[in-house]
C-alpha atoms as a PDB file:
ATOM      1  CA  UNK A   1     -31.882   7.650   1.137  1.00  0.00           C
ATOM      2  CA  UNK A   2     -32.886   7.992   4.580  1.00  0.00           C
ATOM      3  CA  UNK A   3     -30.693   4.595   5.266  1.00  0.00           C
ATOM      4  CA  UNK A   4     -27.941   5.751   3.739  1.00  0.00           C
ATOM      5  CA  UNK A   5     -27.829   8.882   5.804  1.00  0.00           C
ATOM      6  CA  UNK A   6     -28.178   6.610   8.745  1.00  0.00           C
ATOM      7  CA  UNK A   7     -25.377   3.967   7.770  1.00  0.00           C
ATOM      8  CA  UNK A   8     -23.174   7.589   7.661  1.00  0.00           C
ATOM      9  CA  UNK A   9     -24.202   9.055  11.123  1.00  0.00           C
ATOM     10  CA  UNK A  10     -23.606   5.546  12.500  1.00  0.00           C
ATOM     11  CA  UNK A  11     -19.856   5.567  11.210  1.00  0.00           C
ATOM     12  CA  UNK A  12     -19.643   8.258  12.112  1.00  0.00           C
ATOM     13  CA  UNK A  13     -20.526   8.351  15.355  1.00  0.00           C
ATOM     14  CA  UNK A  14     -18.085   4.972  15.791  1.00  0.00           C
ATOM     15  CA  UNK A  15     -15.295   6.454  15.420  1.00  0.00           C
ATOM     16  CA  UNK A  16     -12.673   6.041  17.965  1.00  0.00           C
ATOM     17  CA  UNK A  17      -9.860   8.200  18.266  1.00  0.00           C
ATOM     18  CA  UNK A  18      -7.087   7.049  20.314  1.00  0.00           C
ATOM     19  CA  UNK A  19      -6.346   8.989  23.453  1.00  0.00           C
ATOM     20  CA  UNK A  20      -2.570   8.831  23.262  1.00  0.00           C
ATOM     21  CA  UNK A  21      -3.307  11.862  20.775  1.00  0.00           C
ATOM     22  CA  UNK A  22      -5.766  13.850  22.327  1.00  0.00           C
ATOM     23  CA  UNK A  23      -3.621  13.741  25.263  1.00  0.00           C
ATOM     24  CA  UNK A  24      -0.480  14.282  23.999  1.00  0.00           C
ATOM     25  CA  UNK A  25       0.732  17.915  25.601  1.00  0.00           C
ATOM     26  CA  UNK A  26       2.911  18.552  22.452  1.00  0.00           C
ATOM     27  CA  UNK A  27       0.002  18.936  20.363  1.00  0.00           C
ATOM     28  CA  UNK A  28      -2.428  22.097  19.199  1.00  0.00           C
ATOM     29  CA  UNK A  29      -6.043  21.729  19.199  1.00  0.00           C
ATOM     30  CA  UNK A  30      -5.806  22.629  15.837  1.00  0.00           C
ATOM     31  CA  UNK A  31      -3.060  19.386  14.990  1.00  0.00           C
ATOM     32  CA  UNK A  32      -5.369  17.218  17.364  1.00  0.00           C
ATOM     33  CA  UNK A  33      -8.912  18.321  15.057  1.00  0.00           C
ATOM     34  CA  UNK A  34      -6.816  17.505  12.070  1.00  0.00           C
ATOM     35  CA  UNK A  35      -5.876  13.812  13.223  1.00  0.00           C
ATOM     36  CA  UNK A  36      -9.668  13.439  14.624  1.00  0.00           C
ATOM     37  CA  UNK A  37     -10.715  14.106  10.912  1.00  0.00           C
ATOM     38  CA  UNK A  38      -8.085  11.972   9.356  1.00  0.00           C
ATOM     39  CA  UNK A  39      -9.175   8.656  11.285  1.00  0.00           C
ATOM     40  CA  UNK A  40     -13.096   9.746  10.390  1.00  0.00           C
ATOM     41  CA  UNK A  41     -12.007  10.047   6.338  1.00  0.00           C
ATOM     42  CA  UNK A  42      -9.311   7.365   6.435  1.00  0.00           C
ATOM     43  CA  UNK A  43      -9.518   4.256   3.809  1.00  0.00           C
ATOM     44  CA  UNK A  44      -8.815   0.891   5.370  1.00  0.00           C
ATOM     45  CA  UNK A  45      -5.318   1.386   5.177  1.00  0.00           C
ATOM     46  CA  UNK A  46      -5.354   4.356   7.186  1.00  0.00           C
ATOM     47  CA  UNK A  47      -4.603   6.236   4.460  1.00  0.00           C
ATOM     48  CA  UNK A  48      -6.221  10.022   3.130  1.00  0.00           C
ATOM     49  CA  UNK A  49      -5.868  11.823   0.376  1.00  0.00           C
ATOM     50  CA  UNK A  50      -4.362  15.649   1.332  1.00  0.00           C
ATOM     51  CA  UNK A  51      -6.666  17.336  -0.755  1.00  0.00           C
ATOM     52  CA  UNK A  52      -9.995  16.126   1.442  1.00  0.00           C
ATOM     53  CA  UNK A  53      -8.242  18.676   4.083  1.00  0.00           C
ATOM     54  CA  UNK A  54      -7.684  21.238   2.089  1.00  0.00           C
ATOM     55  CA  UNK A  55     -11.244  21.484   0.047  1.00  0.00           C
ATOM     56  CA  UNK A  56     -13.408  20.162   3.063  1.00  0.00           C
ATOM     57  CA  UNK A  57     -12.392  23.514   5.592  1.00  0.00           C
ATOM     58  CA  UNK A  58     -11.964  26.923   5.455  1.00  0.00           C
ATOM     59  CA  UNK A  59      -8.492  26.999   7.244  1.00  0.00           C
ATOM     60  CA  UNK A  60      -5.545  28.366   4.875  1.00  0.00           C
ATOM     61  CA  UNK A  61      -3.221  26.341   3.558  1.00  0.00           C
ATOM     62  CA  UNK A  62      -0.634  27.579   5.970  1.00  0.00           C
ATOM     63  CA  UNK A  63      -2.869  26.982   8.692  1.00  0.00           C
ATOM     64  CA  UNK A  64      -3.553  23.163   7.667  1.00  0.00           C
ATOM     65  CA  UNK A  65       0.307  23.004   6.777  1.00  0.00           C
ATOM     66  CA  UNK A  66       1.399  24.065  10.259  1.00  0.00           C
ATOM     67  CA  UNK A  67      -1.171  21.505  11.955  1.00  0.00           C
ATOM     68  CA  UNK A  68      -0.061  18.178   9.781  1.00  0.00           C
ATOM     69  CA  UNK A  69       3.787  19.313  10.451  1.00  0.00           C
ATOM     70  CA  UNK A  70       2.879  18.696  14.438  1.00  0.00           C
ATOM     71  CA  UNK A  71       1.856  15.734  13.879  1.00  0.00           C
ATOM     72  CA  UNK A  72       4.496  14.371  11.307  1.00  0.00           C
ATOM     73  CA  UNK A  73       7.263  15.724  13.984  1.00  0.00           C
ATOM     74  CA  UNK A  74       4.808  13.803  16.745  1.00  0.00           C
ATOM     75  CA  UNK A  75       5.768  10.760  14.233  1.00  0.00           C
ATOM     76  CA  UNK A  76       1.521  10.203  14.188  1.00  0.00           C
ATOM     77  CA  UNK A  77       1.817  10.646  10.676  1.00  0.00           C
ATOM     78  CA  UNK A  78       3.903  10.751   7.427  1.00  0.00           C
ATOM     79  CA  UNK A  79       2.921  12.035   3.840  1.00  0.00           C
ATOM     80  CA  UNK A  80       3.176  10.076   0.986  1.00  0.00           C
ATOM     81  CA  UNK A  81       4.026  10.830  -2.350  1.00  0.00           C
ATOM     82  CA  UNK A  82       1.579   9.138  -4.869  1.00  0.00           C
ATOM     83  CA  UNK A  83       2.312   8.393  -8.527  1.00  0.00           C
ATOM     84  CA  UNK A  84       0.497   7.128 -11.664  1.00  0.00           C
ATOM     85  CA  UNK A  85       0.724   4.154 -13.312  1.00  0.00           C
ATOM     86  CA  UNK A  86       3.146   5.771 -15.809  1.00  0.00           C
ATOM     87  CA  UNK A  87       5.411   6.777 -12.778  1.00  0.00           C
ATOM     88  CA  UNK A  88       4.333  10.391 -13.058  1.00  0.00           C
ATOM     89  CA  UNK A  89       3.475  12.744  -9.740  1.00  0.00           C
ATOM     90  CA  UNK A  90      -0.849  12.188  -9.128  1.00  0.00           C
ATOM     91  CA  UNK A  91      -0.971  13.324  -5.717  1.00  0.00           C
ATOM     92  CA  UNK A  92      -0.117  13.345  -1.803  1.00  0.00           C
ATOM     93  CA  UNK A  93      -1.306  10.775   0.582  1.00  0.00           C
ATOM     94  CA  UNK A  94      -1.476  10.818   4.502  1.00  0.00           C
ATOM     95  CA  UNK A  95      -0.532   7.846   6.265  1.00  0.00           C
ATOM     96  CA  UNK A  96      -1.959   7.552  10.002  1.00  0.00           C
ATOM     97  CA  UNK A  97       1.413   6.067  11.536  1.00  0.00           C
ATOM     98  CA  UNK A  98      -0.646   2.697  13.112  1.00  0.00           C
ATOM     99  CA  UNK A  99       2.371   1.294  15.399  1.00  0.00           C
ATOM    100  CA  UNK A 100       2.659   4.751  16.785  1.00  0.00           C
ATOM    101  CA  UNK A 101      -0.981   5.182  17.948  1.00  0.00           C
ATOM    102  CA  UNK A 102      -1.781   1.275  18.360  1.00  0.00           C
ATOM    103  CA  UNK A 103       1.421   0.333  20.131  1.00  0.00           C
ATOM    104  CA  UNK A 104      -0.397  -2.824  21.728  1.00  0.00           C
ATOM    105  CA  UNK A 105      -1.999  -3.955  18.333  1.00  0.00           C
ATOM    106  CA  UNK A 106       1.611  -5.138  17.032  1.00  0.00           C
ATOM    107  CA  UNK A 107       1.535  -8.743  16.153  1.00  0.00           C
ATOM    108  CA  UNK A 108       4.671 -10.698  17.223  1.00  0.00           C
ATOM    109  CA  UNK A 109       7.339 -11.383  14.373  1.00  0.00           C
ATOM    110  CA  UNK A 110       4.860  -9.479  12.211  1.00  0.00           C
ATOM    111  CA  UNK A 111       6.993  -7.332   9.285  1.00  0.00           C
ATOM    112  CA  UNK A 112       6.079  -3.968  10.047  1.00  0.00           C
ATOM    113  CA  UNK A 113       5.549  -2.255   6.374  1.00  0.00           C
ATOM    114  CA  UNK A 114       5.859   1.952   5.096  1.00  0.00           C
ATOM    115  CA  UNK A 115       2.150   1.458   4.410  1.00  0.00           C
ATOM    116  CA  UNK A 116       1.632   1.538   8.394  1.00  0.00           C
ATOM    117  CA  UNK A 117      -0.096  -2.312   8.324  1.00  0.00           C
ATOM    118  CA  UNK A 118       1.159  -5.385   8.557  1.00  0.00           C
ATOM    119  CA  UNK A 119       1.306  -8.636   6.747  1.00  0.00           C
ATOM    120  CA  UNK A 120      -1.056 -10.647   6.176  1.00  0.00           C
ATOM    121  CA  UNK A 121      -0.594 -14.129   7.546  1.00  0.00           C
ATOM    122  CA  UNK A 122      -1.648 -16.330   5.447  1.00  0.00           C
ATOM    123  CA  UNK A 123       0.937 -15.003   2.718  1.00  0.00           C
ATOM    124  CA  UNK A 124       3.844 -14.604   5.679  1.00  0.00           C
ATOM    125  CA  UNK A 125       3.562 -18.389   5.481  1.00  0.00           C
ATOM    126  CA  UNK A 126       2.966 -18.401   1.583  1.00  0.00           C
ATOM    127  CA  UNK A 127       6.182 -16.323   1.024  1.00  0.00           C
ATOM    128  CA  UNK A 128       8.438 -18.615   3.508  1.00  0.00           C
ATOM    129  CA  UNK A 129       7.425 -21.508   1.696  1.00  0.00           C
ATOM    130  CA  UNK A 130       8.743 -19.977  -1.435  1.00  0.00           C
ATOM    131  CA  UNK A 131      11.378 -17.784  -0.033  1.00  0.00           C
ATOM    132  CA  UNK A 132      14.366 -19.589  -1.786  1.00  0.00           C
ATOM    133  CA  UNK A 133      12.744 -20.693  -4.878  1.00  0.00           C
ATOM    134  CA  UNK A 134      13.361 -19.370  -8.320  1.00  0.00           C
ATOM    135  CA  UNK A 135       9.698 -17.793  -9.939  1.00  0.00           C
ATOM    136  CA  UNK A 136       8.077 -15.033 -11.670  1.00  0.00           C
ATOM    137  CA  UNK A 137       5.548 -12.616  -9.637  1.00  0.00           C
ATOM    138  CA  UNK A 138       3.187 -10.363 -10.875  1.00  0.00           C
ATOM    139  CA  UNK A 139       1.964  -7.216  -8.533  1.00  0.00           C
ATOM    140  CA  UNK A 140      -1.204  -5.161  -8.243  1.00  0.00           C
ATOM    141  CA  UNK A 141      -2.534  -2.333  -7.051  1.00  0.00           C
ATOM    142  CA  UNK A 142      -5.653  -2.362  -4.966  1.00  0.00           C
ATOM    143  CA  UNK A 143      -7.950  -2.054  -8.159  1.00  0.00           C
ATOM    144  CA  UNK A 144      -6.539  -5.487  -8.836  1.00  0.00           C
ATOM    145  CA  UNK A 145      -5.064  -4.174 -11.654  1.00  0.00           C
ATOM    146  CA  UNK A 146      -1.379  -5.662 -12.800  1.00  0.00           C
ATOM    147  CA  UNK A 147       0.947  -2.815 -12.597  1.00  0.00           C
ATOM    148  CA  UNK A 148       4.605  -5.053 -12.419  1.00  0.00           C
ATOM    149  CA  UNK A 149       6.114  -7.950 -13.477  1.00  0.00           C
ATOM    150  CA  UNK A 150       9.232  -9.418 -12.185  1.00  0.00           C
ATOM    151  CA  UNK A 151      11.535 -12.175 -11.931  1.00  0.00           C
ATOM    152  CA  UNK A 152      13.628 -13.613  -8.808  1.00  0.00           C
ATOM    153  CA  UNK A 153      15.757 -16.383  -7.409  1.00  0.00           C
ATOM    154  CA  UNK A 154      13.885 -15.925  -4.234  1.00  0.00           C
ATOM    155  CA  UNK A 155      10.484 -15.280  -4.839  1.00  0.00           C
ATOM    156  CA  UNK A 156       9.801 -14.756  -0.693  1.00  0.00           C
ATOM    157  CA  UNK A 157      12.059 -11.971  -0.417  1.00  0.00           C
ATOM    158  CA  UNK A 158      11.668 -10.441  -3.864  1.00  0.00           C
ATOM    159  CA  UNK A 159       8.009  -9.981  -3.568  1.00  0.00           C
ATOM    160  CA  UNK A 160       7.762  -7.897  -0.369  1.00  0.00           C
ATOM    161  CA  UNK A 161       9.971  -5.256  -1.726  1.00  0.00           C
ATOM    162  CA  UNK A 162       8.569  -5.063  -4.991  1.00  0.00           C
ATOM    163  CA  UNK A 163       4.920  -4.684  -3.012  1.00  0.00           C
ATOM    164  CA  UNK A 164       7.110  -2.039  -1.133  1.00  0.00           C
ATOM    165  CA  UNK A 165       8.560  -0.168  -4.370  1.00  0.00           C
ATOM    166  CA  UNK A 166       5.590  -0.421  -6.727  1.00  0.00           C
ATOM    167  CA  UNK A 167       2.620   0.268  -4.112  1.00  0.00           C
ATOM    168  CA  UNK A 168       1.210  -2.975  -4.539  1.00  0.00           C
ATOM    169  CA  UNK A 169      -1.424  -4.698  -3.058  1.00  0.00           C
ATOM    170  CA  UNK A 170      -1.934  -7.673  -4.451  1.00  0.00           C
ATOM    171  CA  UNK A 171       0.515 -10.743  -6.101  1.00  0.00           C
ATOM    172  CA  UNK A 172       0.586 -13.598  -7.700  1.00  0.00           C
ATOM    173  CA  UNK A 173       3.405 -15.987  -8.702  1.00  0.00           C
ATOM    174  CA  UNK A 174       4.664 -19.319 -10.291  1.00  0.00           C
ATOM    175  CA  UNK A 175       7.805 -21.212  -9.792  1.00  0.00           C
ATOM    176  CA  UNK A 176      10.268 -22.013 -12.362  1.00  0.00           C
ATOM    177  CA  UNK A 177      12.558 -24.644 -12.281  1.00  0.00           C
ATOM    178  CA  UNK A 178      15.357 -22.470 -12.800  1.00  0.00           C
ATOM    179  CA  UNK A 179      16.588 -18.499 -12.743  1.00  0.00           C
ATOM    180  CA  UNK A 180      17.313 -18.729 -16.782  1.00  0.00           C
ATOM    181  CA  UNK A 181      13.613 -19.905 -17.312  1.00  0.00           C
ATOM    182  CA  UNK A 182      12.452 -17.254 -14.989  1.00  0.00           C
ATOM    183  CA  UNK A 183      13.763 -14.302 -17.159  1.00  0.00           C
ATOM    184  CA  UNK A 184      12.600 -16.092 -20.410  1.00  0.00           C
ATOM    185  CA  UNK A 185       9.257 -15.997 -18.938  1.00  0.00           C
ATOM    186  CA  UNK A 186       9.759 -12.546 -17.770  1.00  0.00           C
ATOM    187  CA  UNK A 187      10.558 -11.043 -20.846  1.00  0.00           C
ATOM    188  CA  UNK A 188       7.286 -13.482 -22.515  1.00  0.00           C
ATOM    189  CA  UNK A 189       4.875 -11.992 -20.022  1.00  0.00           C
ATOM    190  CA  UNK A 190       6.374  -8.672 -20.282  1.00  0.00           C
ATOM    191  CA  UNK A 191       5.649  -8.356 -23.637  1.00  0.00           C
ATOM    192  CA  UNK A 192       2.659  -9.373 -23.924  1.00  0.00           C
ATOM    193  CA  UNK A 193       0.349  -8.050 -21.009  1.00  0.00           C
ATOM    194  CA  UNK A 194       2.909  -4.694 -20.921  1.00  0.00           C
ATOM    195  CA  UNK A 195       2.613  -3.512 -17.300  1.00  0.00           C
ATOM    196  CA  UNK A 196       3.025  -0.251 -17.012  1.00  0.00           C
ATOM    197  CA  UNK A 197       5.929   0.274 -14.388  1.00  0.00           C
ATOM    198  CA  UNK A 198       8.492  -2.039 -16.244  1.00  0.00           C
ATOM    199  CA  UNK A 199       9.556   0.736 -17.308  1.00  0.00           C
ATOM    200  CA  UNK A 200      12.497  -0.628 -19.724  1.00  0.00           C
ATOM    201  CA  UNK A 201      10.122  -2.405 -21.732  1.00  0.00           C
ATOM    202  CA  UNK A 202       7.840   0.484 -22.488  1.00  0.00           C
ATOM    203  CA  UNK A 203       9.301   1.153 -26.081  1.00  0.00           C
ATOM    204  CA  UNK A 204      10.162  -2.623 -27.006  1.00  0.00           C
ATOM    205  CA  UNK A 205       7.053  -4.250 -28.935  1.00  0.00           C
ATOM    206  CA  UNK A 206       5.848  -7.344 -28.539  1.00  0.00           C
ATOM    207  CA  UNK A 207       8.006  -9.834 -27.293  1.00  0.00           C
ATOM    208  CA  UNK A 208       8.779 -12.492 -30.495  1.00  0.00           C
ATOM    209  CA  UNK A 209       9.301 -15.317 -27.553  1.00  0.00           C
ATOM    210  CA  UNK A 210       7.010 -18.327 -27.985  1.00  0.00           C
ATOM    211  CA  UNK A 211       6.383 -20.073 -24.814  1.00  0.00           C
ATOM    212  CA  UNK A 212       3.459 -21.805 -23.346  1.00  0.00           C
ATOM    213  CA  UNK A 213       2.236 -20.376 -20.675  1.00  0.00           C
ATOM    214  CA  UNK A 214       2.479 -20.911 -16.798  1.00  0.00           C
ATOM    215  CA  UNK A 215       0.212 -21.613 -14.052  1.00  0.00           C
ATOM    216  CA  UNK A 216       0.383 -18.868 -11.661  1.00  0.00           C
ATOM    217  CA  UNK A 217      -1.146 -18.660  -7.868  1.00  0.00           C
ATOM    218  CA  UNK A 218      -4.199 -17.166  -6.910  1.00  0.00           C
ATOM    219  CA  UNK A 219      -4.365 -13.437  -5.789  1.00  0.00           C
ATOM    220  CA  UNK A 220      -3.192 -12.623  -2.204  1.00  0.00           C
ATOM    221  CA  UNK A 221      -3.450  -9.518  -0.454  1.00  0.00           C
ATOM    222  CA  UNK A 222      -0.245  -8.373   1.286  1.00  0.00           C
ATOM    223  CA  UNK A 223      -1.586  -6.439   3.824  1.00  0.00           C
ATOM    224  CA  UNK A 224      -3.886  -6.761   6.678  1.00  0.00           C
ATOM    225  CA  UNK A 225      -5.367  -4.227   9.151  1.00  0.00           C
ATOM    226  CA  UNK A 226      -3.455  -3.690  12.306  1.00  0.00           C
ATOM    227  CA  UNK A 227      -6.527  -3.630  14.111  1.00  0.00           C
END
């Protein structure tokens, strides 16, 4: 116990908030306490869930609500709306806006991402090796847990937006040697491992398509910390 406690006093204590904020004129002490406790709670995307804010303080609502709008119109932040794996509301996420308080951690040519991080690079060069090639991808969240499958005639473009429109975290994919094989397999896989944000397939049963199945990649993270 007593190590644990220490481990948490030493992070703690490590913290490092940037001084751009707590210098930054156009800000309330109240707006720059709020951002101080978001970097101490963040996840290692920079990301915090809004209820920690509201059940960890006895400021109102209102008064939490006024401090988080500074900072959004600072552009320090940006809320995030967070939904299930059946597409249904869950709940609201803050996003620490990284280029905005890191401005000399961008990478060059690195894809900057809504998530506020940046790609990693060993799948930049993954995804411009397959960039014009016809696949199948699968996507998932950061539970490694498929949530989307999808087809494309370029797999290196495809992917990053799907990452972007499903929350994803993590892919995989396989090349096929054409764009009509692709959406065979699509429908195959769909059918039977039934992700749960493909949506139009949620009321079809298993798919009666025989096929043997393909050899897909390894899992790669997207993302990697900005700093």
């Amino acid at each position: 116990m007593t190590n644990i406690k220490e481990k948490q006093k030493n992070e703690v204590n490590n913290i490092k908030i940037p001084l751009k904020v707590l210098y930054d004129k156009n800000l309330s002490l109240k707006a720059k306490g709020i951002f101080s406790y978001l970097m101490m709670v963040r996840d290692d995307g920079y990301e915090t869930d809004i209820s920690k804010l509201y059940n960890s303080h006895s400021d109102g609502s209102n008064s939490i609500q006024s401090g988080l709008k500074e900072l959004e119109n600072s552009k320090y932040i940006k809320k995030k709306l967070i939904r299930d794996e059946k597409g249904q509301f869950q709940k609201h996420k803050i996003a620490i806006n990284v280029s905005k308080i890191y401005p000399k951690a961008k990478i060059k040519n690195d894809i900057k991402t809504t998530h506020n991080k940046i790609i990693n690079k060993k799948t930049k060069k993954i995804l411009r090796e397959i960039n014009n090639q016809h696949g199948l991808y699968k996507i998932y969240n950061q539970k490694k847990k498929l949530i989307y499958i999808g087809k494309s005639k370029c797999l290196g473009k495809r992917i990053p937006q799907s990452i972007k429109d499903k929350s994803g975290y993590y892919f995989s994919c396989t090349i096929t040697k054409n764009y009509l094989d692709a959406s065979m397999y699509e429908a195959y896989y769909i059918g039977k491992e039934k992700p749960p944000l493909n949506i139009e397939y949620k009321q079809s049963r298993n798919s009666n398509i025989n096929l043997s199945d393909l050899c897909f990649s390894e899992l790669f993270p997207y993302y990697q910390e900005v700093i």
